[in-house]
C-alpha atoms as a PDB file:
ATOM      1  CA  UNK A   1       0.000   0.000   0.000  1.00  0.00           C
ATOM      2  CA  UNK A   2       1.504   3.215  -0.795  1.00  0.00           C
ATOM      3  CA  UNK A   3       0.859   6.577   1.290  1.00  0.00           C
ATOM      4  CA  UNK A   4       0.753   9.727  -0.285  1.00  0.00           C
ATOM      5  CA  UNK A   5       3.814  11.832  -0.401  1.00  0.00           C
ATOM      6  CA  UNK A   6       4.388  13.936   2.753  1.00  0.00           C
ATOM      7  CA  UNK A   7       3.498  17.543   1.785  1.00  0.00           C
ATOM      8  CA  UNK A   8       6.167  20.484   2.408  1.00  0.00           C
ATOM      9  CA  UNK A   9       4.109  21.454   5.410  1.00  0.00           C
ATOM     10  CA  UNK A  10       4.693  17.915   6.732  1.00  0.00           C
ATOM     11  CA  UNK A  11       8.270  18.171   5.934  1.00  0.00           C
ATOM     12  CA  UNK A  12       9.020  21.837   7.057  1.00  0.00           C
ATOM     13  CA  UNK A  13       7.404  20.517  10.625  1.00  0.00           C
ATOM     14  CA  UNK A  14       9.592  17.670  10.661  1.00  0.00           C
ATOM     15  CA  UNK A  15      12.909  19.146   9.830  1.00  0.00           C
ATOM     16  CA  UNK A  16      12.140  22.065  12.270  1.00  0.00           C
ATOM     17  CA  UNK A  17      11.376  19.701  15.106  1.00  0.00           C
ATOM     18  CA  UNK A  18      14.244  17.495  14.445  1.00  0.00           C
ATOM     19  CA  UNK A  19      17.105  20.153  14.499  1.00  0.00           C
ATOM     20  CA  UNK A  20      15.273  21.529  17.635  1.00  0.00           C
ATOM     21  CA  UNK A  21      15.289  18.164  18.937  1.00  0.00           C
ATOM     22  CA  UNK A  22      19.572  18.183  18.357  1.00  0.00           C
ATOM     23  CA  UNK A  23      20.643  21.734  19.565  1.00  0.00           C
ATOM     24  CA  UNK A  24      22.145  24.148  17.679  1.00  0.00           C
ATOM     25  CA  UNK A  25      25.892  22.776  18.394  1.00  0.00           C
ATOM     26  CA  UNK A  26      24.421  19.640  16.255  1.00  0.00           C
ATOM     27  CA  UNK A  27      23.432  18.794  12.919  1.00  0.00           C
ATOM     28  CA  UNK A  28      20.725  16.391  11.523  1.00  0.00           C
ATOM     29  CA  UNK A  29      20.857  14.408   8.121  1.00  0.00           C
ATOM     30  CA  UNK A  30      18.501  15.042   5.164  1.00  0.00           C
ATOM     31  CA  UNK A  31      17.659  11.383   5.130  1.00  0.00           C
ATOM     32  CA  UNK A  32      16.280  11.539   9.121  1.00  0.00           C
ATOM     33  CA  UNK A  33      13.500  14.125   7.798  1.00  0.00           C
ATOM     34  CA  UNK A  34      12.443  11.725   4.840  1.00  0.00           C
ATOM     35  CA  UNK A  35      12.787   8.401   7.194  1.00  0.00           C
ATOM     36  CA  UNK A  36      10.673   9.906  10.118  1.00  0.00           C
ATOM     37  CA  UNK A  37       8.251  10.786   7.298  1.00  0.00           C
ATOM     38  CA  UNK A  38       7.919   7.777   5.052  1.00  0.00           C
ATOM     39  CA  UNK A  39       9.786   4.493   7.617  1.00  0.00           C
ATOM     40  CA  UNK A  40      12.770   3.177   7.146  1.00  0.00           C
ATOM     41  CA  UNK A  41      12.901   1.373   4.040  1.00  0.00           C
ATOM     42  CA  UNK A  42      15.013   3.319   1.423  1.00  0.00           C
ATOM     43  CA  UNK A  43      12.660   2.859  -1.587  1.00  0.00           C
ATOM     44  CA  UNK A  44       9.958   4.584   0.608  1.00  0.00           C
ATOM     45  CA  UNK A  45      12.257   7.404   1.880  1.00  0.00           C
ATOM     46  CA  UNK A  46      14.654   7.729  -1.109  1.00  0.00           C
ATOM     47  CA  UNK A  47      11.980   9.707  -3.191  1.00  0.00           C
ATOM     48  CA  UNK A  48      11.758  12.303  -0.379  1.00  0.00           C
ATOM     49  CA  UNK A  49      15.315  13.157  -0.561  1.00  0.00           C
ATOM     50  CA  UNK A  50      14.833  15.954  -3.625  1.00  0.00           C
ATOM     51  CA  UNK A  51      11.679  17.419  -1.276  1.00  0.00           C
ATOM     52  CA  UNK A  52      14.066  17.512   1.637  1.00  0.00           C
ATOM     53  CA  UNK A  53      15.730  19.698  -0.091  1.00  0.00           C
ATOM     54  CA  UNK A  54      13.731  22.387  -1.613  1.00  0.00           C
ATOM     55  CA  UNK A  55      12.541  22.355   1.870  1.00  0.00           C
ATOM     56  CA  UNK A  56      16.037  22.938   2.896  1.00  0.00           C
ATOM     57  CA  UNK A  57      16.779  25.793   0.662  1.00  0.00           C
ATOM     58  CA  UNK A  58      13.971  27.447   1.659  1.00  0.00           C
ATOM     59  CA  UNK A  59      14.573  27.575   5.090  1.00  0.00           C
ATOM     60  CA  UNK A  60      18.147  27.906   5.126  1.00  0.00           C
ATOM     61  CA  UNK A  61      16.950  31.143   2.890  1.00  0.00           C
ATOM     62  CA  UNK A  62      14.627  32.743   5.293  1.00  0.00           C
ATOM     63  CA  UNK A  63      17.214  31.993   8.270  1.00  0.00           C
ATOM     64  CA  UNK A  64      16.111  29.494  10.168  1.00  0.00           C
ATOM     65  CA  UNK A  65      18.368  26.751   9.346  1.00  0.00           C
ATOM     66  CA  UNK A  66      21.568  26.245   8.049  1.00  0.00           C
ATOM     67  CA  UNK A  67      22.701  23.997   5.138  1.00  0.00           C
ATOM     68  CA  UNK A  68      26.323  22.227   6.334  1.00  0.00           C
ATOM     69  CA  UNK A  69      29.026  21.586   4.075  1.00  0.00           C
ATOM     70  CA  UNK A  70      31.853  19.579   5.874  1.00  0.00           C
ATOM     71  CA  UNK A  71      30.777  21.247   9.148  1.00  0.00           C
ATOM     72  CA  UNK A  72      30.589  24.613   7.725  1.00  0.00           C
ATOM     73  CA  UNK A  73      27.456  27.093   6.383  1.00  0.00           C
ATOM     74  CA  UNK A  74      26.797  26.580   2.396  1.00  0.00           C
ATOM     75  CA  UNK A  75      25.302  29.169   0.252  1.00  0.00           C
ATOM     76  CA  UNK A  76      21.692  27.274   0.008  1.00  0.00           C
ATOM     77  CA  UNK A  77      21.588  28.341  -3.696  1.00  0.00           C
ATOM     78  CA  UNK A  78      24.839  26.900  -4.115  1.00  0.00           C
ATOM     79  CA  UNK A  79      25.448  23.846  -2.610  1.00  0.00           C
ATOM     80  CA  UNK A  80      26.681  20.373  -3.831  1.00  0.00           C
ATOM     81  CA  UNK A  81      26.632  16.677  -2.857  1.00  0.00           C
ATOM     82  CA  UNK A  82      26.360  15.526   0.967  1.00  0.00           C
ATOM     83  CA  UNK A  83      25.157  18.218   3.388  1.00  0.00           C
ATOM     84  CA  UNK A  84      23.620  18.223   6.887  1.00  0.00           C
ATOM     85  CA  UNK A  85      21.192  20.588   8.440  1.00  0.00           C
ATOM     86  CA  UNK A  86      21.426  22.711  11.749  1.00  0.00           C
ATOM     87  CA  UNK A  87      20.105  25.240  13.703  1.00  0.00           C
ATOM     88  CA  UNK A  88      21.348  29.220  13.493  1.00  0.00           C
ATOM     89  CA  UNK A  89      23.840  29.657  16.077  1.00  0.00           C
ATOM     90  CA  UNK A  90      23.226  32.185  18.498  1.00  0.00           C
ATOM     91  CA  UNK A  91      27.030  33.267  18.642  1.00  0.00           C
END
């Protein structure tokens, strides 16, 4: 049976509560937004991954998170290849 495709709404809530959930001194990876929303089988969550991001992007644009290039801040409009997601730091 296949569910219907998590909604940016549904992401956005889920990204936000898991970098919460971690600190801002920690980061999160794409793939834990997409597996808390679809399980933990990869053909379920894999799809996801492209949604993540736009997701991403768009928060990372309006400041409240930050894309994570080998532990430091990436331009969200200019980003390749693995990244992790974090909370602003406050310093």
């Amino acid at each position: 049976m296949t569910h219907p495709a998590p909604d940016a709404a549904a992401i956005e809530a889920t990204m936000l509560q898991l970098v919460a959930e971690r600190g801002p001194e920690k980061s999160i990876c794409p793939s834990e937004v997409a597996r808390s929303l679809a399980g933990p089988a990869s053909e379920q969550w894999g799809p996801l991954m492209q949604p993540v991001r736009q997701v991403a992007v768009r928060l990372a644009s309006a400041g409240r998170i930050v894309i994570l290039r080998k532990g430091k801040p990436a331009d969200p409009h200019d980003f390749k290849g693995v990244y992790r997601l974090s909370l602003p730091r406050l310093d």
